[in-house]
N, C-alpha and C. Protein backbone atom coordinates (compact mmCIF):
# COMPACT_ATOMS: atom_id res chain seq x y z
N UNK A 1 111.01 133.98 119.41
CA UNK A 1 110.27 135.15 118.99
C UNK A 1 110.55 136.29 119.95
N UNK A 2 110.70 137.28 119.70
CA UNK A 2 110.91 138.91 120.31
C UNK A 2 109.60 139.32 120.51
N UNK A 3 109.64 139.81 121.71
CA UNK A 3 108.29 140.80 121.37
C UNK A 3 109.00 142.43 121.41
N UNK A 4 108.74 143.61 120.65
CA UNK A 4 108.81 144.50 120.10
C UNK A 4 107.31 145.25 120.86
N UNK A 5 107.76 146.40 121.15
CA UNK A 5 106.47 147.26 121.72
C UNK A 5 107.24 148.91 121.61
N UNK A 6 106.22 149.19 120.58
CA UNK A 6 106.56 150.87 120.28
C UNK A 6 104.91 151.55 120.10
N UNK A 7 104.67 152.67 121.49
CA UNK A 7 104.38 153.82 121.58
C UNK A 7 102.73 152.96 121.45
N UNK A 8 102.49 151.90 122.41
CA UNK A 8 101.36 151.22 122.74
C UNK A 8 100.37 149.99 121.57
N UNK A 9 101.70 150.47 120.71
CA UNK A 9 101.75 148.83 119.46
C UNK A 9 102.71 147.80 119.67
N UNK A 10 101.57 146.63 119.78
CA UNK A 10 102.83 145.38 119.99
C UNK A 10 102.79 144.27 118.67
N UNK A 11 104.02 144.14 118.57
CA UNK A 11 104.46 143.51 117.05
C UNK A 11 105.33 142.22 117.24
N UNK A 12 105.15 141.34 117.04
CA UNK A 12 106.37 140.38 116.95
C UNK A 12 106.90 139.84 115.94
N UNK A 13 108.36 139.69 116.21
CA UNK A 13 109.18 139.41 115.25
C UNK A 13 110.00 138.53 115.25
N UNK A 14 110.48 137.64 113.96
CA UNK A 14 110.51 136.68 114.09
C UNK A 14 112.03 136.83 114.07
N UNK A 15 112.96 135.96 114.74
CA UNK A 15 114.38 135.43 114.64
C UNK A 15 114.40 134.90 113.70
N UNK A 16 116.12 134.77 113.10
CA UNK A 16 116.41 133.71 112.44
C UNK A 16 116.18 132.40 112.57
N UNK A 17 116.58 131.90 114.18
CA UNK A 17 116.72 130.54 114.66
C UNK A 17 114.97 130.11 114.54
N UNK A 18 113.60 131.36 114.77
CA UNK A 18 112.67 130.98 114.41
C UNK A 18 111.76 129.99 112.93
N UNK A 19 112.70 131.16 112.46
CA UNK A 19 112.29 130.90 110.80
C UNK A 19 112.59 129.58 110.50
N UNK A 20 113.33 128.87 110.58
CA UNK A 20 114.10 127.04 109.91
C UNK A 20 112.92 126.52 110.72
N UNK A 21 112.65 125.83 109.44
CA UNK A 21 111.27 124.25 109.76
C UNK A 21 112.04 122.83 110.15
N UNK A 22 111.70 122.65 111.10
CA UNK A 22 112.36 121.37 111.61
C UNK A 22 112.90 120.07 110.84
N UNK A 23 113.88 119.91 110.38
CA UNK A 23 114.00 118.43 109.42
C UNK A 23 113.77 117.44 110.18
N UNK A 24 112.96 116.60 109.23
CA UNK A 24 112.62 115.10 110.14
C UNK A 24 113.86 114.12 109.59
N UNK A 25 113.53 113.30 111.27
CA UNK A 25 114.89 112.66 111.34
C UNK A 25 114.51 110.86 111.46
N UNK A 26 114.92 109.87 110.69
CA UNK A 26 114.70 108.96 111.11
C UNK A 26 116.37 108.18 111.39
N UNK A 27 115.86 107.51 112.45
CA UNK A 27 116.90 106.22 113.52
C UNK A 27 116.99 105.39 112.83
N UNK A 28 119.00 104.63 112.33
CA UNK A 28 118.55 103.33 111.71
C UNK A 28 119.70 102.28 112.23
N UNK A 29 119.60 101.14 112.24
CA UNK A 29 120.63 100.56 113.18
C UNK A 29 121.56 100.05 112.34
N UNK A 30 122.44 100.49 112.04
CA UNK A 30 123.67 100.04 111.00
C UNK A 30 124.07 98.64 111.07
N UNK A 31 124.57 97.86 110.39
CA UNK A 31 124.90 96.66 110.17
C UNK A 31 125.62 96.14 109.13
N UNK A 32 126.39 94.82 109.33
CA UNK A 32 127.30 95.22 108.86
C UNK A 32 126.89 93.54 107.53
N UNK A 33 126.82 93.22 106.20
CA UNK A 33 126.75 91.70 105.63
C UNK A 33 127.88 91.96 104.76
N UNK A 34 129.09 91.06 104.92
CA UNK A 34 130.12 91.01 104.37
C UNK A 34 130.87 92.20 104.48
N UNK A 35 131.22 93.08 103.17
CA UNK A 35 132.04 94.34 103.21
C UNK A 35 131.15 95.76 103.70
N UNK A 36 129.69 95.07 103.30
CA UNK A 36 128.88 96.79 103.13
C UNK A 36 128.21 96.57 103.67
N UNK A 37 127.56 97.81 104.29
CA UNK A 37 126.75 98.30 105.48
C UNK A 37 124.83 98.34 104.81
N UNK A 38 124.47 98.10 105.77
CA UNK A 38 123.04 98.51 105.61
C UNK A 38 121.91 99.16 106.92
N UNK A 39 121.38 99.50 106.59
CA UNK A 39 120.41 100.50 107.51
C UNK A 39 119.18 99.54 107.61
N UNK A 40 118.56 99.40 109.45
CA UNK A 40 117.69 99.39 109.14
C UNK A 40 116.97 100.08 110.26
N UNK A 41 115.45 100.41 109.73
CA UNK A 41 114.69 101.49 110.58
C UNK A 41 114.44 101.07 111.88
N UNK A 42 115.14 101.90 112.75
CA UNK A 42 114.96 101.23 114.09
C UNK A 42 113.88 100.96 114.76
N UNK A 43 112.38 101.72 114.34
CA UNK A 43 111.64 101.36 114.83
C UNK A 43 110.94 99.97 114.35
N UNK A 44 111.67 99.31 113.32
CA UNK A 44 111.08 97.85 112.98
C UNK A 44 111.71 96.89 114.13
N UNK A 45 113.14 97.46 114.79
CA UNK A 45 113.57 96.76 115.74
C UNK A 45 112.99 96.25 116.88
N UNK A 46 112.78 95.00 117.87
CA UNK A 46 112.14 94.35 118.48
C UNK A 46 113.37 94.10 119.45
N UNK A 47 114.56 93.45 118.97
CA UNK A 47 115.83 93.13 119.83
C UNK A 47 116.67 92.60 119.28
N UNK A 48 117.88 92.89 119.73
CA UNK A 48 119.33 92.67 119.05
C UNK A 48 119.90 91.21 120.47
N UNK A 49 119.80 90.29 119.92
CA UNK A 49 120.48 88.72 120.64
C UNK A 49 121.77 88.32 120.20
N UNK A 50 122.74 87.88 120.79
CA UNK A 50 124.00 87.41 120.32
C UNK A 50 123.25 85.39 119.85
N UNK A 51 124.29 85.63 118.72
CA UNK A 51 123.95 84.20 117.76
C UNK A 51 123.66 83.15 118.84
N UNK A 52 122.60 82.18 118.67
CA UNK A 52 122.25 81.35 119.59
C UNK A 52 121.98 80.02 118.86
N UNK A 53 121.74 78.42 119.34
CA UNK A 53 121.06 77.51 118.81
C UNK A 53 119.56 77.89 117.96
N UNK A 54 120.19 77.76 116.90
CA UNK A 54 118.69 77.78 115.88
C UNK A 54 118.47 76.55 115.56
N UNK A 55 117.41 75.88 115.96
CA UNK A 55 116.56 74.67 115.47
C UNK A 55 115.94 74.59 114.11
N UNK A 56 116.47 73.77 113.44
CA UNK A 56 116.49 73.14 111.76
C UNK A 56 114.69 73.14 111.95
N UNK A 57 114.01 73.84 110.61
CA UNK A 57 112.41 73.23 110.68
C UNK A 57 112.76 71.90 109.45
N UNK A 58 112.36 71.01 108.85
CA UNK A 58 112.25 70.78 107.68
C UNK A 58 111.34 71.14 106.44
N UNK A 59 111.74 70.99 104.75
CA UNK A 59 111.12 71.78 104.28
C UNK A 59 110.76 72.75 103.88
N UNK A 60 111.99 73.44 104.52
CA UNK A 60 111.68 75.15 104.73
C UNK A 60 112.53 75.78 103.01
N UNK A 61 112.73 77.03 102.73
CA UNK A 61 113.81 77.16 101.88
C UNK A 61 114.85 77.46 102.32
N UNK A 62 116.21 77.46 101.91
CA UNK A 62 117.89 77.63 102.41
C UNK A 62 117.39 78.52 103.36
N UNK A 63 117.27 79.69 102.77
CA UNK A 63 117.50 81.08 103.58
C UNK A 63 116.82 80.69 105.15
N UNK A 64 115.83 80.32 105.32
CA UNK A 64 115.47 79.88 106.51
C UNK A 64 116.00 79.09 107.41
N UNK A 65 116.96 79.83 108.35
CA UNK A 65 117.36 78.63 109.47
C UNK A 65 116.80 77.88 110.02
N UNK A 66 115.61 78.68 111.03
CA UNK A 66 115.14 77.46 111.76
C UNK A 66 114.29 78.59 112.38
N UNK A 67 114.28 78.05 113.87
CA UNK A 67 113.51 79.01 115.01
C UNK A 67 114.66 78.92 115.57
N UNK A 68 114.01 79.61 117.18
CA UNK A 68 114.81 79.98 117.92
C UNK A 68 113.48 80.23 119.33
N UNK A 69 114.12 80.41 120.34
CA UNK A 69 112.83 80.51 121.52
C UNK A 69 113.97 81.72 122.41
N UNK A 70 112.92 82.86 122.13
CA UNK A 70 112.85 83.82 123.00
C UNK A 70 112.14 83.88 124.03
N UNK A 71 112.91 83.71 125.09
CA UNK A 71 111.66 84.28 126.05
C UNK A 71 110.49 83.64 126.26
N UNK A 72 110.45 82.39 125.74
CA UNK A 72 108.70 81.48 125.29
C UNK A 72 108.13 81.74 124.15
N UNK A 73 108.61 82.39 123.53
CA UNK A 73 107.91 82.96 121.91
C UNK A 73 109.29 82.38 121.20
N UNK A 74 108.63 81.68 120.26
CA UNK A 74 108.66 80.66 118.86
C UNK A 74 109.27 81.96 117.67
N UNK A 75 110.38 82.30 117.39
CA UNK A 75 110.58 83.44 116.61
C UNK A 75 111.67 82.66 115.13
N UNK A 76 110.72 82.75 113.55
CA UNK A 76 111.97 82.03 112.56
C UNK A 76 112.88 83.06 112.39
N UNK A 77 113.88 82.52 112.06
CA UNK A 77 115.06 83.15 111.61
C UNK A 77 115.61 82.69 110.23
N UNK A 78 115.82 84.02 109.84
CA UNK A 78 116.42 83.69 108.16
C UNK A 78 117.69 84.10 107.87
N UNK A 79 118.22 83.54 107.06
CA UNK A 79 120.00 84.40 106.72
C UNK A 79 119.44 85.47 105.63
N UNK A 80 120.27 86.36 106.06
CA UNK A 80 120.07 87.81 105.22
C UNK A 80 120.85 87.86 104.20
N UNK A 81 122.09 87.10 103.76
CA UNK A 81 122.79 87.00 103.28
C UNK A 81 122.44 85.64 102.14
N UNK A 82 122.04 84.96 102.75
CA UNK A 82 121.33 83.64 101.41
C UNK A 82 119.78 84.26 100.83
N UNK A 83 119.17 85.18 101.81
CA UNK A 83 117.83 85.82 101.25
C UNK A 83 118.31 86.96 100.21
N UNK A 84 119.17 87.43 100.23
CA UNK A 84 119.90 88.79 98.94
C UNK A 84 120.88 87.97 98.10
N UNK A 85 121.14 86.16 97.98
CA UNK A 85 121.96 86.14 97.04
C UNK A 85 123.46 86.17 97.22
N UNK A 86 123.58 86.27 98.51
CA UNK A 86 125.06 86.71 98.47
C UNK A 86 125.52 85.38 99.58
N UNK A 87 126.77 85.04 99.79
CA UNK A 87 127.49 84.13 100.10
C UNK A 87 127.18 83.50 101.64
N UNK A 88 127.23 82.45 102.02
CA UNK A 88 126.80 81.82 103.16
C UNK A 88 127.40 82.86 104.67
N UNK A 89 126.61 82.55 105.83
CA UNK A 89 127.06 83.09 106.81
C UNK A 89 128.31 82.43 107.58
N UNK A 90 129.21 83.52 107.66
CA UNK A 90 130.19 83.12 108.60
C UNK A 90 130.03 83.56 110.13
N UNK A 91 129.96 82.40 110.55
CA UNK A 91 129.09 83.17 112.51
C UNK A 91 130.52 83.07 112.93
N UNK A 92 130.67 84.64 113.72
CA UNK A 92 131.74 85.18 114.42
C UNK A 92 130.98 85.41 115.92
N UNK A 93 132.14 85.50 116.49
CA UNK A 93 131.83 86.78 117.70
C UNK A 93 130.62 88.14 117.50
N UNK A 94 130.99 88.31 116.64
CA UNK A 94 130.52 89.55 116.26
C UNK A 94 128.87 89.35 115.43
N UNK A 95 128.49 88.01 115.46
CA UNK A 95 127.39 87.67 114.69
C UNK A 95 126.36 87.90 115.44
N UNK A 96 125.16 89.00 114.59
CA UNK A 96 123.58 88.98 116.05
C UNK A 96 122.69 88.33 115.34
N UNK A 97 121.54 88.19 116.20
CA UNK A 97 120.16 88.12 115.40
C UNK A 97 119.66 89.44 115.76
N UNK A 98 119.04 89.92 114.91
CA UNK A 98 117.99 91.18 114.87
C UNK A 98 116.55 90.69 114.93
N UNK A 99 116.00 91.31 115.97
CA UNK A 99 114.76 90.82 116.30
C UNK A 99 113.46 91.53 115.18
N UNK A 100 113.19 91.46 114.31
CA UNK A 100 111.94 92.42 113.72
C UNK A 100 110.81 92.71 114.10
N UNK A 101 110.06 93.17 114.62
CA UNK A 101 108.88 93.41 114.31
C UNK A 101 107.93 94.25 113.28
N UNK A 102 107.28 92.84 112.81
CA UNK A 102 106.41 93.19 111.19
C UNK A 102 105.42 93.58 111.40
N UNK A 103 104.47 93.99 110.82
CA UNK A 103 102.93 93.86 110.75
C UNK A 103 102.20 92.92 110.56
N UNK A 104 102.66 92.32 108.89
CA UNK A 104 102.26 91.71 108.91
C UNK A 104 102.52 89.66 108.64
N UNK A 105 103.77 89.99 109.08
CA UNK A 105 104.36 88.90 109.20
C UNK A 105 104.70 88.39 110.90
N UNK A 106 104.46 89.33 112.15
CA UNK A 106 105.02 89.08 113.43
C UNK A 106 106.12 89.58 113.49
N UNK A 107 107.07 88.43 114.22
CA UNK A 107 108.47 89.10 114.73
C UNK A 107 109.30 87.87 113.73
N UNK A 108 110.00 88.11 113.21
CA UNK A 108 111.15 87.51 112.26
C UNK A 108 112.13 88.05 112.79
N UNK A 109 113.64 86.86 113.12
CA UNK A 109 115.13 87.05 113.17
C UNK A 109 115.59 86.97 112.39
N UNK A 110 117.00 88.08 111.83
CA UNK A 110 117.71 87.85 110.61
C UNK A 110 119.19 88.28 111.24
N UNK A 111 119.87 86.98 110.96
CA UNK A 111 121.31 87.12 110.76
C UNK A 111 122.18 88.25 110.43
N UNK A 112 122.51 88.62 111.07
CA UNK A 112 123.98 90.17 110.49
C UNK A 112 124.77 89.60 110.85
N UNK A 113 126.19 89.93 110.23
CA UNK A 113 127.88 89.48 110.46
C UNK A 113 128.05 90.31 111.70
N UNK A 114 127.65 91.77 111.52
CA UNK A 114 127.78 92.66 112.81
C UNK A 114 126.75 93.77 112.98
N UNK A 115 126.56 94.10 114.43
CA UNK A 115 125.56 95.51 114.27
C UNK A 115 126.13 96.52 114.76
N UNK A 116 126.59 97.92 113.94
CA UNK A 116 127.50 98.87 114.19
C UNK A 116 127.13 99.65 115.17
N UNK A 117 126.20 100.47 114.81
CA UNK A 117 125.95 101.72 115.42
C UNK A 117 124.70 102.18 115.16
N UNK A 118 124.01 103.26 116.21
CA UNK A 118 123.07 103.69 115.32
C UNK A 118 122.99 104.67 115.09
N UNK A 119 122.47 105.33 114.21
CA UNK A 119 122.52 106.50 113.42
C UNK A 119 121.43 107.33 113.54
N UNK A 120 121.56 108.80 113.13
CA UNK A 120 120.48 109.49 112.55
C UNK A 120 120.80 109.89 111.45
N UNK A 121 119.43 109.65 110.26
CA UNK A 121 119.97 110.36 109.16
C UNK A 121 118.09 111.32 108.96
N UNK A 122 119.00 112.85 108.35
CA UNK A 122 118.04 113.31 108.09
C UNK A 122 116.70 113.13 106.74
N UNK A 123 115.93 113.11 106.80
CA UNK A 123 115.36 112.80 105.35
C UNK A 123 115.80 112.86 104.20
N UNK A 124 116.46 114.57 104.67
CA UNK A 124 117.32 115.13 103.12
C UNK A 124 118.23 114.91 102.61
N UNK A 125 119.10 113.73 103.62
CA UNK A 125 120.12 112.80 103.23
C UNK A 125 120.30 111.58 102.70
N UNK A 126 118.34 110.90 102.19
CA UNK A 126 118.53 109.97 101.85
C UNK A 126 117.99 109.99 100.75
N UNK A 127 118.43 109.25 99.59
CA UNK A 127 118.12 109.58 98.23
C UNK A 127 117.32 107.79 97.98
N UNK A 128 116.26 108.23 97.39
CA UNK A 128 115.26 106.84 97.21
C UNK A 128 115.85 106.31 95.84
N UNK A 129 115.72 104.90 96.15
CA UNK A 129 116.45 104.03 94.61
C UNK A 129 115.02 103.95 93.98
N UNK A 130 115.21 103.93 92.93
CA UNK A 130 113.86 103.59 91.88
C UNK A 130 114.51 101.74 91.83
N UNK A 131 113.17 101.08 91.30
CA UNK A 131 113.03 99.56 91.30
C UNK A 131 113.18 99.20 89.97
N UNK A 132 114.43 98.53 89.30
CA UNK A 132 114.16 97.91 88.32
C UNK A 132 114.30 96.61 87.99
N UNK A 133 113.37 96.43 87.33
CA UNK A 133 112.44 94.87 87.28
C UNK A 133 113.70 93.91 87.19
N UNK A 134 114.34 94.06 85.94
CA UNK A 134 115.58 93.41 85.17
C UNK A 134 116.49 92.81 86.71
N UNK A 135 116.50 93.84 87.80
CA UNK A 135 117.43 93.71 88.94
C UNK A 135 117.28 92.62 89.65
N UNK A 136 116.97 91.77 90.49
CA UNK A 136 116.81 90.89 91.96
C UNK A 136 116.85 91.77 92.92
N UNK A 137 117.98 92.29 93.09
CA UNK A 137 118.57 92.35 94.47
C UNK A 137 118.36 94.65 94.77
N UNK A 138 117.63 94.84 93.70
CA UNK A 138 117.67 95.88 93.82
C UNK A 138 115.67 96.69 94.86
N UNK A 139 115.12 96.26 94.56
CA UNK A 139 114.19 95.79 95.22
C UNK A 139 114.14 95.64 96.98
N UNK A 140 115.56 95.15 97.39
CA UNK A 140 115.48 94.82 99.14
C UNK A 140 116.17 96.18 99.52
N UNK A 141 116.42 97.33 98.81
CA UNK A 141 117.14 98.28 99.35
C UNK A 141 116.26 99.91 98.58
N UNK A 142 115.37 100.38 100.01
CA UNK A 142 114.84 101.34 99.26
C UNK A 142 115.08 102.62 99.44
N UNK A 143 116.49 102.70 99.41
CA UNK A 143 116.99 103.99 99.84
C UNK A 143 118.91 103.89 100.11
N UNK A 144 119.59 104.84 100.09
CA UNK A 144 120.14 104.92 99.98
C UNK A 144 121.08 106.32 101.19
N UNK A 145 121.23 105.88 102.77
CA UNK A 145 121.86 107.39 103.21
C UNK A 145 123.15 107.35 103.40
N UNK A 146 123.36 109.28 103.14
CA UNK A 146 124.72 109.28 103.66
C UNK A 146 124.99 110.00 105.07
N UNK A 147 126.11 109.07 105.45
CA UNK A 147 126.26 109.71 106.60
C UNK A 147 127.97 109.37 106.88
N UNK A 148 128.42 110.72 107.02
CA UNK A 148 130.07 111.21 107.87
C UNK A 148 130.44 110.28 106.57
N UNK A 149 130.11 110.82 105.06
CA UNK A 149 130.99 110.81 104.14
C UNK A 149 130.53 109.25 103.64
N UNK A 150 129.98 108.27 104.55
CA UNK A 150 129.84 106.85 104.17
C UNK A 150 128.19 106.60 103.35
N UNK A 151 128.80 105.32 103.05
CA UNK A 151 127.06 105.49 102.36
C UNK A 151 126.35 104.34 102.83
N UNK A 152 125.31 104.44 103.48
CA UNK A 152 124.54 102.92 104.18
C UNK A 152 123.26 102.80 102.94
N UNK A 153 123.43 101.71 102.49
CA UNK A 153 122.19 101.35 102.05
C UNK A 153 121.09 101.10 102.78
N UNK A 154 119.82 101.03 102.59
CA UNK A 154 118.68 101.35 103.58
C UNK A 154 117.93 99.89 103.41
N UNK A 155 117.36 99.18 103.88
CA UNK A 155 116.55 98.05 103.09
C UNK A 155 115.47 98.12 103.37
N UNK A 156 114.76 97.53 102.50
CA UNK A 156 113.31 97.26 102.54
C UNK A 156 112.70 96.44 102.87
N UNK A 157 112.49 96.29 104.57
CA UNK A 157 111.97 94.86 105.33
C UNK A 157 111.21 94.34 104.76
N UNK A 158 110.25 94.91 103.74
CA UNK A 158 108.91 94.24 103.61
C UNK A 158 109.09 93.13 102.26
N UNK A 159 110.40 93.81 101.75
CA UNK A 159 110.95 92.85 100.38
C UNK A 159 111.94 91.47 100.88
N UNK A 160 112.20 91.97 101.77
CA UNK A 160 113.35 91.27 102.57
C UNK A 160 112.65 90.20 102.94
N UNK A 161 111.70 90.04 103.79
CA UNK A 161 110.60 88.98 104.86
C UNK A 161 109.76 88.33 103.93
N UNK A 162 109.55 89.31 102.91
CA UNK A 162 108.62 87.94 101.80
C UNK A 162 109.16 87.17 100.92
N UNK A 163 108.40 85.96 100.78
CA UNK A 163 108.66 84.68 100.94
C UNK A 163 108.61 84.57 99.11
N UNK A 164 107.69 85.55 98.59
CA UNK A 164 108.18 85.10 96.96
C UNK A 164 109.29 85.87 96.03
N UNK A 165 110.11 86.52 97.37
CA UNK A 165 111.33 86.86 96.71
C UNK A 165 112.59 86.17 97.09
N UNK A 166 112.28 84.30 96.96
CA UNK A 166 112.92 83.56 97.87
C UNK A 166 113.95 83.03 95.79
C-alpha cells in the first residue's frame, strides 16, 4: 500500500501486487502404484519407512498384510494396490510404507511401489471427480491435480482405509 498525502489529505492507495487474494495451497506427497501417480495430502502423513518385516495377522482380508512395530506402536498395514483392485505388490528398492494418520481409524501403513516428490498444488488446479455408483474404483480418488503438465490423481484416505470397500 502507498500512502499518498496532498495539501493535508491523506489517502491510500492500493497497488497492483495489493489487490490479488492469496490462493490456497495444499502439500501432497506424490507416489508412485504401478504406471500412475497419486497424491496424497501431506498433512494425513505420519512417516515415510523403507519396506520392512510385516507380520501375517490371521483372518484378516488379502489387502491386509499384517502389522509392523514402529517405534513400540503396533501399526496394520495394507496393500494399496490389492485395496483399489489392481495387481499384487512388487517390493523393490524403491518400495515405502506411508505412515497415515486417521481420525478415525489411528495410524494405518500402506504400501507404494515409490514416493516421488512433494508437491504444491494450488486449489485452482484441482478439479473434483464426481462419484459414480456403477464405478468401484472411482470413489478412492477425489480429485484430480495438475501439475508441470502431469496429472496426479488425488485419493481419498477415508475410502481407501475403510474396511467395507474391501
Amino acid at each position: 500500500m502507498e500512502q499518498v498525502s496532498t495539501k493535508n489529505q491523506e489517502y491510500v492507495q492500493e497497488t497492483e501486487t495489493d489487490s490479488k487474494m492469496p490462493v490456497e495451497t495444499i502439500q501432497y506427497i506424490v507416489i508412485r502404484l504401478g504406471k500412475e501417480q497419486y497424491g496424497i495430502d501431506i498433512r494425513n502423513v505420519d512417516n515415510i519407512v523403507r519396506m520392512q518385516h510385516i507380520t501375517r495377522v490371521p483372518k484378516v482380508p488379502s489387502y491386509l498384510k499384517g502389522v509392523i512395530n514402529l517405534r513400540g506402536e503396533v501399526i496394520p498395514v495394507m496393500s494399496l494396490r490389492l485395496k483399489m483392485g489392481l495387481e499384487t505388490d512388487e517390493i523393490t528398492r524403491a518400495t515405502r510404507i506411508i505412515i497415515l494418520k486417521l481420525e478415525q481409524q489411528g495410524n494405518v501403513g500402506i504400501i507404494v511401489d515409490e514416493v516421488k516428490e512433494v508437491v504444491t498444488l494450488e486449489v485452482t488446479d484441482i478439479e473434483k471427480v464426481s462419484y459414480d455408483s456403477k464405478e468401484g474404483r472411482t470413489n478412492f480418488i477425489n480429485g484430480v491435480g495438475k501439475h508441470q503438465g502431469e496429472l496426479i490423481s488425488l485419493l481419498e484416505l477415508g475410502a481407501v482405509t475403510l474396511e467395507e470397500n474391501a
